[in-house]
C-alpha atoms as a PDB file:
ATOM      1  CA  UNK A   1       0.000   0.000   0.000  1.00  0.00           C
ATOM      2  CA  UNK A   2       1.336   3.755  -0.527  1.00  0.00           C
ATOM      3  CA  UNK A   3       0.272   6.356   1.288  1.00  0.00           C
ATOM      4  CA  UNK A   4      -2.376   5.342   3.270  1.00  0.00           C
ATOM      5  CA  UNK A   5      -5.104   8.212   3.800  1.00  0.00           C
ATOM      6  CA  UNK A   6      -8.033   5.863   5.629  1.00  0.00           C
ATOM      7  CA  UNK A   7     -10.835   8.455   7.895  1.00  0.00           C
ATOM      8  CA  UNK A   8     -13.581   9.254   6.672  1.00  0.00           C
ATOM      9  CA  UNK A   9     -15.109  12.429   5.593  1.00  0.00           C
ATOM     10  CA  UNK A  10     -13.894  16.000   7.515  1.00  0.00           C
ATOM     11  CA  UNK A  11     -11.957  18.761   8.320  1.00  0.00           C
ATOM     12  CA  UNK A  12      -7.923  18.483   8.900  1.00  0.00           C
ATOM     13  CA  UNK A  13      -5.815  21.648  10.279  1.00  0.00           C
ATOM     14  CA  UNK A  14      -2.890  22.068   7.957  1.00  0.00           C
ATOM     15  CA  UNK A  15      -1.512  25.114  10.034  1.00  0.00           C
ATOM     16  CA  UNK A  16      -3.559  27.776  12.816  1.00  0.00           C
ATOM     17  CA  UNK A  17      -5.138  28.875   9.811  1.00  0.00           C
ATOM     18  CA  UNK A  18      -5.766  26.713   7.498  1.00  0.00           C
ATOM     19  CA  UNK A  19      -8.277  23.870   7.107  1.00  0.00           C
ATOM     20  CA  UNK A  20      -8.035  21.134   4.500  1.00  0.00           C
ATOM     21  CA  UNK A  21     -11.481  19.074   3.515  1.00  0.00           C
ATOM     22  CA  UNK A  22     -11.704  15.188   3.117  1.00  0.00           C
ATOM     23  CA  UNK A  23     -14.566  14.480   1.061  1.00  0.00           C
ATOM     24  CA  UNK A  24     -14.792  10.719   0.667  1.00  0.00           C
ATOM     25  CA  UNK A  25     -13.191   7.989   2.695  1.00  0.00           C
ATOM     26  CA  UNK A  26     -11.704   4.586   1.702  1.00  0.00           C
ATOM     27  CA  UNK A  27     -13.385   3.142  -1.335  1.00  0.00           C
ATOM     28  CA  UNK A  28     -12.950  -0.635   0.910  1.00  0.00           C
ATOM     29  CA  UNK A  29     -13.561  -0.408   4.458  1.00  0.00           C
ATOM     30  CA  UNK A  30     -11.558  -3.960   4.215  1.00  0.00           C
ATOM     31  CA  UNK A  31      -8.440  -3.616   2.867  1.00  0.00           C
ATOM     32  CA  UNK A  32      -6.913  -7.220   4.286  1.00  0.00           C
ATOM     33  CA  UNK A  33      -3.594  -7.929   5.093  1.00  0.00           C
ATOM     34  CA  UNK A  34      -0.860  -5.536   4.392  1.00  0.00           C
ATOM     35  CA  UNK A  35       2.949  -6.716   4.459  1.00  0.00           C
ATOM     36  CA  UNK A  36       4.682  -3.046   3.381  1.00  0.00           C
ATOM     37  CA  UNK A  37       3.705   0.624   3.369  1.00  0.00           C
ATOM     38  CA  UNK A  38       5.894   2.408   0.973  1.00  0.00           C
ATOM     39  CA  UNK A  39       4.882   6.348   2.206  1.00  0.00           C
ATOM     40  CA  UNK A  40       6.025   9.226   0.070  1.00  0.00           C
ATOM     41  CA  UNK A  41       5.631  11.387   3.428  1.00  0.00           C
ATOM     42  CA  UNK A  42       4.002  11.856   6.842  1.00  0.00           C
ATOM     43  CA  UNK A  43       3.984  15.328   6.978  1.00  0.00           C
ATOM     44  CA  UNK A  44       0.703  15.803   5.289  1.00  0.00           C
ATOM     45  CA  UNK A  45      -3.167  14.367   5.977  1.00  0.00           C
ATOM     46  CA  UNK A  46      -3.713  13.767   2.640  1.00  0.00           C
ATOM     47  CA  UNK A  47      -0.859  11.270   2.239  1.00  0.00           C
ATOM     48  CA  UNK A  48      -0.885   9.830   6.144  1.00  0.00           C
ATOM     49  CA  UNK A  49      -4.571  10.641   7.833  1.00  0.00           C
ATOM     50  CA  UNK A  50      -5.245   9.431  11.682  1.00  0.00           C
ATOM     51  CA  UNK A  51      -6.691   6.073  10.481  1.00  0.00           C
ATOM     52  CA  UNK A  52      -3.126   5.789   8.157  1.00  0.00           C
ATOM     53  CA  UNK A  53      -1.296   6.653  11.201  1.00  0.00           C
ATOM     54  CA  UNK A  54      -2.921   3.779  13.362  1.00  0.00           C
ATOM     55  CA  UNK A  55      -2.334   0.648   9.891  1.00  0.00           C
ATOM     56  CA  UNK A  56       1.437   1.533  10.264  1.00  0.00           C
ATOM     57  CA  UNK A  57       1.701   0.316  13.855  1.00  0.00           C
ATOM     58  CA  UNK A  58       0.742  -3.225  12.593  1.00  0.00           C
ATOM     59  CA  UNK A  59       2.743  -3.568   9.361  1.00  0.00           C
ATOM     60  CA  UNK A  60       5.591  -5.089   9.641  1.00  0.00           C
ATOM     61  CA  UNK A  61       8.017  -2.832   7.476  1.00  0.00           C
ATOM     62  CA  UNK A  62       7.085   0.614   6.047  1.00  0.00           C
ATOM     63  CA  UNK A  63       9.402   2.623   3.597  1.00  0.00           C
ATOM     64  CA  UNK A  64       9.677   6.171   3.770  1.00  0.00           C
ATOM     65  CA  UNK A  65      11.944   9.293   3.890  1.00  0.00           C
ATOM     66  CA  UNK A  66      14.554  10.109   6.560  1.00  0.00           C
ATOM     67  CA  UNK A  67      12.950  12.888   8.445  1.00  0.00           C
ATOM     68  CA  UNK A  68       9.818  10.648   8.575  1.00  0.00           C
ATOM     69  CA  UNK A  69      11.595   7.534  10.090  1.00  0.00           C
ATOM     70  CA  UNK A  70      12.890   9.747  12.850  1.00  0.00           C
ATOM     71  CA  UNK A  71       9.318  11.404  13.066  1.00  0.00           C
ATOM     72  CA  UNK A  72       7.189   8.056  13.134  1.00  0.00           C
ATOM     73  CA  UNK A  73       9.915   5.229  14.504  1.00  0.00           C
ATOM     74  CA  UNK A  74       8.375   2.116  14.859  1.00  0.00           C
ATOM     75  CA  UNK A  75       8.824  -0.202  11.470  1.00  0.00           C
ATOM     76  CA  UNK A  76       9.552   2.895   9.407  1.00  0.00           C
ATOM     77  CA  UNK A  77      12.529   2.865   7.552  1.00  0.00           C
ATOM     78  CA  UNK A  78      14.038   5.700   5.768  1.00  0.00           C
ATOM     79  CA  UNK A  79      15.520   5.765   2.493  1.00  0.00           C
ATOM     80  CA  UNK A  80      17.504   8.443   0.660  1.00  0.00           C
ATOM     81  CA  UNK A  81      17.236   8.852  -3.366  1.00  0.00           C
ATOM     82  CA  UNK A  82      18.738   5.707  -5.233  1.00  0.00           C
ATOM     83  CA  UNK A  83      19.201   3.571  -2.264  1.00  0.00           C
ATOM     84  CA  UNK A  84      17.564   0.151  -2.515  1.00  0.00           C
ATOM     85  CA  UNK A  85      16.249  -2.567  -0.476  1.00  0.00           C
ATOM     86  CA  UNK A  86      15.291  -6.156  -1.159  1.00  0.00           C
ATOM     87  CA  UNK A  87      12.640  -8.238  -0.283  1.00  0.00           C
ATOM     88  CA  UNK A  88      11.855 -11.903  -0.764  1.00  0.00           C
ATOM     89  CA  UNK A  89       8.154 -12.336  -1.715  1.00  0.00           C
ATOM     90  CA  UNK A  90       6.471 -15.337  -0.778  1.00  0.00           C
ATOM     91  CA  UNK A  91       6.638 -16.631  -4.080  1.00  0.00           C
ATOM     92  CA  UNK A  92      10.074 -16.519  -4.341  1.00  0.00           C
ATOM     93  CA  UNK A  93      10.496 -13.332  -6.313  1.00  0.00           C
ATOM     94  CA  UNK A  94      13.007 -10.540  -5.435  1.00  0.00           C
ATOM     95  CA  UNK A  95      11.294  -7.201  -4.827  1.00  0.00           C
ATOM     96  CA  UNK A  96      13.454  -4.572  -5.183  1.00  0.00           C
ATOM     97  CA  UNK A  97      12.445  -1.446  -4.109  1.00  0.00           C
ATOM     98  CA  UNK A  98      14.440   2.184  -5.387  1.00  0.00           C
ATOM     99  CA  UNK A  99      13.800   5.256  -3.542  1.00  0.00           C
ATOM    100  CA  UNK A 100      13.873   7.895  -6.071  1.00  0.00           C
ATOM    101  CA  UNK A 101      13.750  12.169  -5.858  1.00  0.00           C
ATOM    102  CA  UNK A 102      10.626  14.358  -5.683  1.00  0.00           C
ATOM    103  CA  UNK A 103      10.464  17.893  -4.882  1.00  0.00           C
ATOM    104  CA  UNK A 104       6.708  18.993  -3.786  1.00  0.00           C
ATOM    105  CA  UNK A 105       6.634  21.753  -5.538  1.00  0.00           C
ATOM    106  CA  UNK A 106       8.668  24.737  -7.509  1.00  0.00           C
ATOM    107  CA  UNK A 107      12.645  25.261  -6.588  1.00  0.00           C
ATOM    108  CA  UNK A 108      13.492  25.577  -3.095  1.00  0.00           C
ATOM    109  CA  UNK A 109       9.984  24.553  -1.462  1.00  0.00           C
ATOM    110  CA  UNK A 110      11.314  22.165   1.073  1.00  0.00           C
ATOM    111  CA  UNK A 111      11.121  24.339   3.929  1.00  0.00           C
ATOM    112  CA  UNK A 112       7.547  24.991   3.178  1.00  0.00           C
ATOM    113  CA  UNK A 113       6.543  21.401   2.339  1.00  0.00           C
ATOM    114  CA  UNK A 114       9.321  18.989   4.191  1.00  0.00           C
ATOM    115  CA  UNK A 115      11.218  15.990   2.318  1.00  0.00           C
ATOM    116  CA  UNK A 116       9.342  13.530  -0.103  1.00  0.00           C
ATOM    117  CA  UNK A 117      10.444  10.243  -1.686  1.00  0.00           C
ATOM    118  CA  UNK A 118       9.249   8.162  -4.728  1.00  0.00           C
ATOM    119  CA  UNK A 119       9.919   4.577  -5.523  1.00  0.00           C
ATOM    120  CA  UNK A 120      10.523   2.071  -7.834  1.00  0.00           C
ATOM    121  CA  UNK A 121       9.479  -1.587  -8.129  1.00  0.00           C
ATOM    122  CA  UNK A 122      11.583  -4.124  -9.805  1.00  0.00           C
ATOM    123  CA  UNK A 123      10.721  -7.867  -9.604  1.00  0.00           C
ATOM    124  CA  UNK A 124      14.165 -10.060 -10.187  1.00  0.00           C
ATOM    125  CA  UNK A 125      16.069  -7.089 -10.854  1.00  0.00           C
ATOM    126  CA  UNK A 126      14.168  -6.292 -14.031  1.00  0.00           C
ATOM    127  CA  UNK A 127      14.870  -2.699 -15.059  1.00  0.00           C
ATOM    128  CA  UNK A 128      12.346  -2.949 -17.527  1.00  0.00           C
ATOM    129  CA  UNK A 129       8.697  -3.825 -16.487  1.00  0.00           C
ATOM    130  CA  UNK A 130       8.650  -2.462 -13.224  1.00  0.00           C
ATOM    131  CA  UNK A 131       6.322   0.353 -11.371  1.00  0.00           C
ATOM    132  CA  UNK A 132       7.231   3.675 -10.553  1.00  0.00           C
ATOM    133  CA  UNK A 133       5.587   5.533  -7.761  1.00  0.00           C
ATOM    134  CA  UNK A 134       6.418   9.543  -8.207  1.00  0.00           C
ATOM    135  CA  UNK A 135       5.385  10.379  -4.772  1.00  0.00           C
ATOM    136  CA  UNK A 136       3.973  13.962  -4.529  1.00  0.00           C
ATOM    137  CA  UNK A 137       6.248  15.702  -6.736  1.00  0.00           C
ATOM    138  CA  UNK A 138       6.368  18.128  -9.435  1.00  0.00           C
ATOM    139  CA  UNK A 139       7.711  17.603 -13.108  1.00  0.00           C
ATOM    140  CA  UNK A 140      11.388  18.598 -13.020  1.00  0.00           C
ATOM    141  CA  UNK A 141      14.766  17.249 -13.044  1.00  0.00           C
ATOM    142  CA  UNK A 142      14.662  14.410 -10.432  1.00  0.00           C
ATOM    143  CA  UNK A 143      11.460  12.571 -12.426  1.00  0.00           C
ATOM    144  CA  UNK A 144      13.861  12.693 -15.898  1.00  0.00           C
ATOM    145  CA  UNK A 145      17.050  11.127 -13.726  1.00  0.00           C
ATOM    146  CA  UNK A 146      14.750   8.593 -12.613  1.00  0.00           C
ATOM    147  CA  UNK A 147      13.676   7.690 -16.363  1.00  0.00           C
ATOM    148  CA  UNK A 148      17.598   7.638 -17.326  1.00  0.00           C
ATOM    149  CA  UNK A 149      17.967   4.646 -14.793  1.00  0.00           C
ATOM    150  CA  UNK A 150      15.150   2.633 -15.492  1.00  0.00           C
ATOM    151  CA  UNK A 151      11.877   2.077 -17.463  1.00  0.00           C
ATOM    152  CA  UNK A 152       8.757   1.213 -15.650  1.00  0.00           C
ATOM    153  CA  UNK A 153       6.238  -0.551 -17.407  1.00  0.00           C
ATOM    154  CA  UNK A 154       3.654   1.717 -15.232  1.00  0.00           C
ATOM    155  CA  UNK A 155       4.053   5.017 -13.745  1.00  0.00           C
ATOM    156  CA  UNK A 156       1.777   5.987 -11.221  1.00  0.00           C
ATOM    157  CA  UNK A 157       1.634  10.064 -11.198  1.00  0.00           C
ATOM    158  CA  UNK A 158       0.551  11.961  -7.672  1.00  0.00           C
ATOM    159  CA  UNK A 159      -1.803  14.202  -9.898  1.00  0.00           C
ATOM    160  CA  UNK A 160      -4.398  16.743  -8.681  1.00  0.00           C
ATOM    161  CA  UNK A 161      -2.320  19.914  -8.525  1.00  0.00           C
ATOM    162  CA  UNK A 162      -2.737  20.609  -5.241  1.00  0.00           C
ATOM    163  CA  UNK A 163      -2.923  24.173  -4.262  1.00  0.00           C
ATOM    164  CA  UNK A 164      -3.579  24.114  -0.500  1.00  0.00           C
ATOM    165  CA  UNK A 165      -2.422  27.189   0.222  1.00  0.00           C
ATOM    166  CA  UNK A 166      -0.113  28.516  -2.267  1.00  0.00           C
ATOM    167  CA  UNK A 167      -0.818  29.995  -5.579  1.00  0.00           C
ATOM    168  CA  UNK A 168       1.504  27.492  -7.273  1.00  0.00           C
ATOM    169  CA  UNK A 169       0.822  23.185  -7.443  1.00  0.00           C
ATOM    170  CA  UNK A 170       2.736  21.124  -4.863  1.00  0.00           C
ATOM    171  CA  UNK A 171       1.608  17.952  -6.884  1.00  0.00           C
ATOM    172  CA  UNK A 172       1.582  17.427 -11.027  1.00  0.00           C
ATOM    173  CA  UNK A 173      -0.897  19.353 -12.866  1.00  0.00           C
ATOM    174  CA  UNK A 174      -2.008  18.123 -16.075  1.00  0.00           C
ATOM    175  CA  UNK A 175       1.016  19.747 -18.065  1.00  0.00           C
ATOM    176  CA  UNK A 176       3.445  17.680 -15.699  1.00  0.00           C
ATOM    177  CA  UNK A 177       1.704  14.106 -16.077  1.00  0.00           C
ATOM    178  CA  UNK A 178       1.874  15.057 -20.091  1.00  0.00           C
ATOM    179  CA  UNK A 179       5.530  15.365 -19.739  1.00  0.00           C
ATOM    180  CA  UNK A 180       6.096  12.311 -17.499  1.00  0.00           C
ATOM    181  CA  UNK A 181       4.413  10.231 -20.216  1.00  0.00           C
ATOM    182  CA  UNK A 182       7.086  11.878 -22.622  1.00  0.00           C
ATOM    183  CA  UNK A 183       9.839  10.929 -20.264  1.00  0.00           C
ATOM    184  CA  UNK A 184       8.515   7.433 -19.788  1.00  0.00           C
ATOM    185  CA  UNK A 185       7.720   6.922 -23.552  1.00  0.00           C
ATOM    186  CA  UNK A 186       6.964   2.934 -22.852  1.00  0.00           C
ATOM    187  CA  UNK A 187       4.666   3.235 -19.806  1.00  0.00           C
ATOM    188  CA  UNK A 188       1.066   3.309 -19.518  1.00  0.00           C
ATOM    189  CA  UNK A 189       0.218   6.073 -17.365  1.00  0.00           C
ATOM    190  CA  UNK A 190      -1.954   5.890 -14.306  1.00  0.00           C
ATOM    191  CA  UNK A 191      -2.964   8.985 -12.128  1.00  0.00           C
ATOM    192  CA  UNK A 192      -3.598   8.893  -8.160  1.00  0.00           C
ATOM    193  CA  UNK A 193      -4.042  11.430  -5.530  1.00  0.00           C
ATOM    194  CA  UNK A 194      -6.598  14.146  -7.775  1.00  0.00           C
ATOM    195  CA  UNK A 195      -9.626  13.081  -5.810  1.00  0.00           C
ATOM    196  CA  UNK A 196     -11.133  12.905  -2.435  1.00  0.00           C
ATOM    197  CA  UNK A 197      -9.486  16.266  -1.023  1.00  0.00           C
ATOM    198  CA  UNK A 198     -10.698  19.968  -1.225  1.00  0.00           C
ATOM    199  CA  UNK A 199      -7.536  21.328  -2.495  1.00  0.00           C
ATOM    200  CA  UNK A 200      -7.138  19.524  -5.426  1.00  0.00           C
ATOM    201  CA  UNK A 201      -7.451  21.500  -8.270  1.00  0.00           C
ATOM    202  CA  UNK A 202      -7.461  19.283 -11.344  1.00  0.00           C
ATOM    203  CA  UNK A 203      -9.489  15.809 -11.687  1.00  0.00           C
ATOM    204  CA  UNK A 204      -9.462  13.237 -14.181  1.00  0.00           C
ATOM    205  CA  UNK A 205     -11.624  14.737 -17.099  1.00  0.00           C
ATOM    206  CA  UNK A 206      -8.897  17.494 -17.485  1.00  0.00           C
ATOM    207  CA  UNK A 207      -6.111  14.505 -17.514  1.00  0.00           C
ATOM    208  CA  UNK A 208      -8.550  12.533 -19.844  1.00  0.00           C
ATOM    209  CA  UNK A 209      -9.115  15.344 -22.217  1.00  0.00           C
ATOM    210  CA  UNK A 210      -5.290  16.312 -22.515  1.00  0.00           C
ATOM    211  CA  UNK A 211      -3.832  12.927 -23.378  1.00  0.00           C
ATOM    212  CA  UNK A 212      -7.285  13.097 -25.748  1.00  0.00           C
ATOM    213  CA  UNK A 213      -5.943  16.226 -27.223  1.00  0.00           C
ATOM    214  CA  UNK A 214      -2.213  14.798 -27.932  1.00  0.00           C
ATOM    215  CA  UNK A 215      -3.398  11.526 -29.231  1.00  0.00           C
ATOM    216  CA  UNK A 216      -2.333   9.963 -26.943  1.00  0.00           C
ATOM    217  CA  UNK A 217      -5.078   8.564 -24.340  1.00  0.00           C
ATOM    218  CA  UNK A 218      -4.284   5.064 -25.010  1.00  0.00           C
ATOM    219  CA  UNK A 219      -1.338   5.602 -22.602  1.00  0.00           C
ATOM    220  CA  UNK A 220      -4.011   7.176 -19.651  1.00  0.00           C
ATOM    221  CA  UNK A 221      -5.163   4.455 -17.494  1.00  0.00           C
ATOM    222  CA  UNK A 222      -8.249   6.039 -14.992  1.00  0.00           C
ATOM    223  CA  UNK A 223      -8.094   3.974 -11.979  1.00  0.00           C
ATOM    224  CA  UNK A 224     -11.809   2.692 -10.616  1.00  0.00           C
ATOM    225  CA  UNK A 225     -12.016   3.548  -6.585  1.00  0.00           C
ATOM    226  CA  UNK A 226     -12.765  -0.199  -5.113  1.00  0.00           C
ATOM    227  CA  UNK A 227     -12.423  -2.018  -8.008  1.00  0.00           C
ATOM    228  CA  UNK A 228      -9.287  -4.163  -8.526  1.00  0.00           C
ATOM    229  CA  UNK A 229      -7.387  -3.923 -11.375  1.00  0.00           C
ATOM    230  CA  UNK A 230      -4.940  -6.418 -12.987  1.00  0.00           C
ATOM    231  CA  UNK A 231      -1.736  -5.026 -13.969  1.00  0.00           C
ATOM    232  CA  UNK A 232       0.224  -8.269 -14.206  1.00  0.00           C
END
């Protein structure tokens, strides 16, 4: 699972001033058994809610960024970009899992919105058909490094531009999942994280109708909200 956001409906500070809006909860109230938690970051209620919070005391290992492995403890593990970390799957496959760089916004935003990490998954070191996870991140030079080391067979965009309080996107916009398909040429394209919230500003009819207007919505793959999809 990544980023688990799992309350329901309602209001969550996000400073004295500031109030963000959850408007739907979990599309499964049962979401099973979950072995790893690979979290972009803590800081923020949209990416780690209360309910989130509470699933990562009782996984065993969760993957996540420096500053949030000191923050949380427990089974959190931090990972800086490129390093890697294997894990034997029950059938006998090698996961290996990449954490890659993502900036939350424009230049020098950090000390507004804190550290952020991506992944990749490879299964038996293959380079080639594995998943990429941007994290909440902008378009910009990390995403192309991370398309120079390896090409996922799906890349799963943080979308939504979200503009909680800033007149700029912390998360891609439309124009940044267009050119992460350009960087990932081979990879069919799946947005998350654009629904659900008050301060996203972009949903998936404006994704839908700009891969429509390159020719290219083949390559746009519009997740279903509790309905399982078979990527492998």
């Amino acid at each position: 699972m990544t980023d688990p956001t799992l309350d329901p409906p309602g209001d969550f500070p996000a400073g004295p001033d500031y109030i963000i809006k959850k408007l739907s909860g979990p599309a499964l109230a049962d979401i099973g058994h979950i072995d790893l938690v690979l979290l972009s970051h803590d800081q923020h209620d949209d990416n780690l809610d209360k309910a989130g919070r509470q699933l990562l005391s009782i996984v065993p290992q969760v993957l996540s960024t420096p500053a949030a492995a000191q923050r949380l403890g427990g089974t959190v593990k931090g990972m800086e970009p490129w390093q890697t970390i294997s894990i034997n799957a029950p059938s006998g496959d090698e996961i290996t899992i990449t954490a890659t760089p993502a900036r939350h916004g424009p230049a020098d935003v950090e000390k507004l919105a804190g550290e952020v990490t991506g992944f990749i998954i490879t299964i038996n070191g293959d380079k080639d058909s594995g998943i990429y996870l941007t994290g909440d991140t902008v378009f910009y030079q990390g995403v192309t490094e991370v398309a120079g080391r390896f090409k996922p067979k799906y890349v799963f965009v943080f979308a939504g531009a979200a503009k909680p309080r800033t007149p700029f996107s912390l998360t891609m916009d439309s124009n940044d999942v267009v050119d992460t398909a350009a960087a990932f040429p081979d990879a069919m394209i799946i947005p998350v994280h654009y629904e659900g919230w008050s301060h996203y500003s972009e949903g998936k009819d404006l994704l839908a109708g700009s891969f429509g207007a390159l020719g290219i919505a083949d390559r746009l793959k519009i997740l279903v909200p509790g309905i399982s999809t078979l990527l492998y």
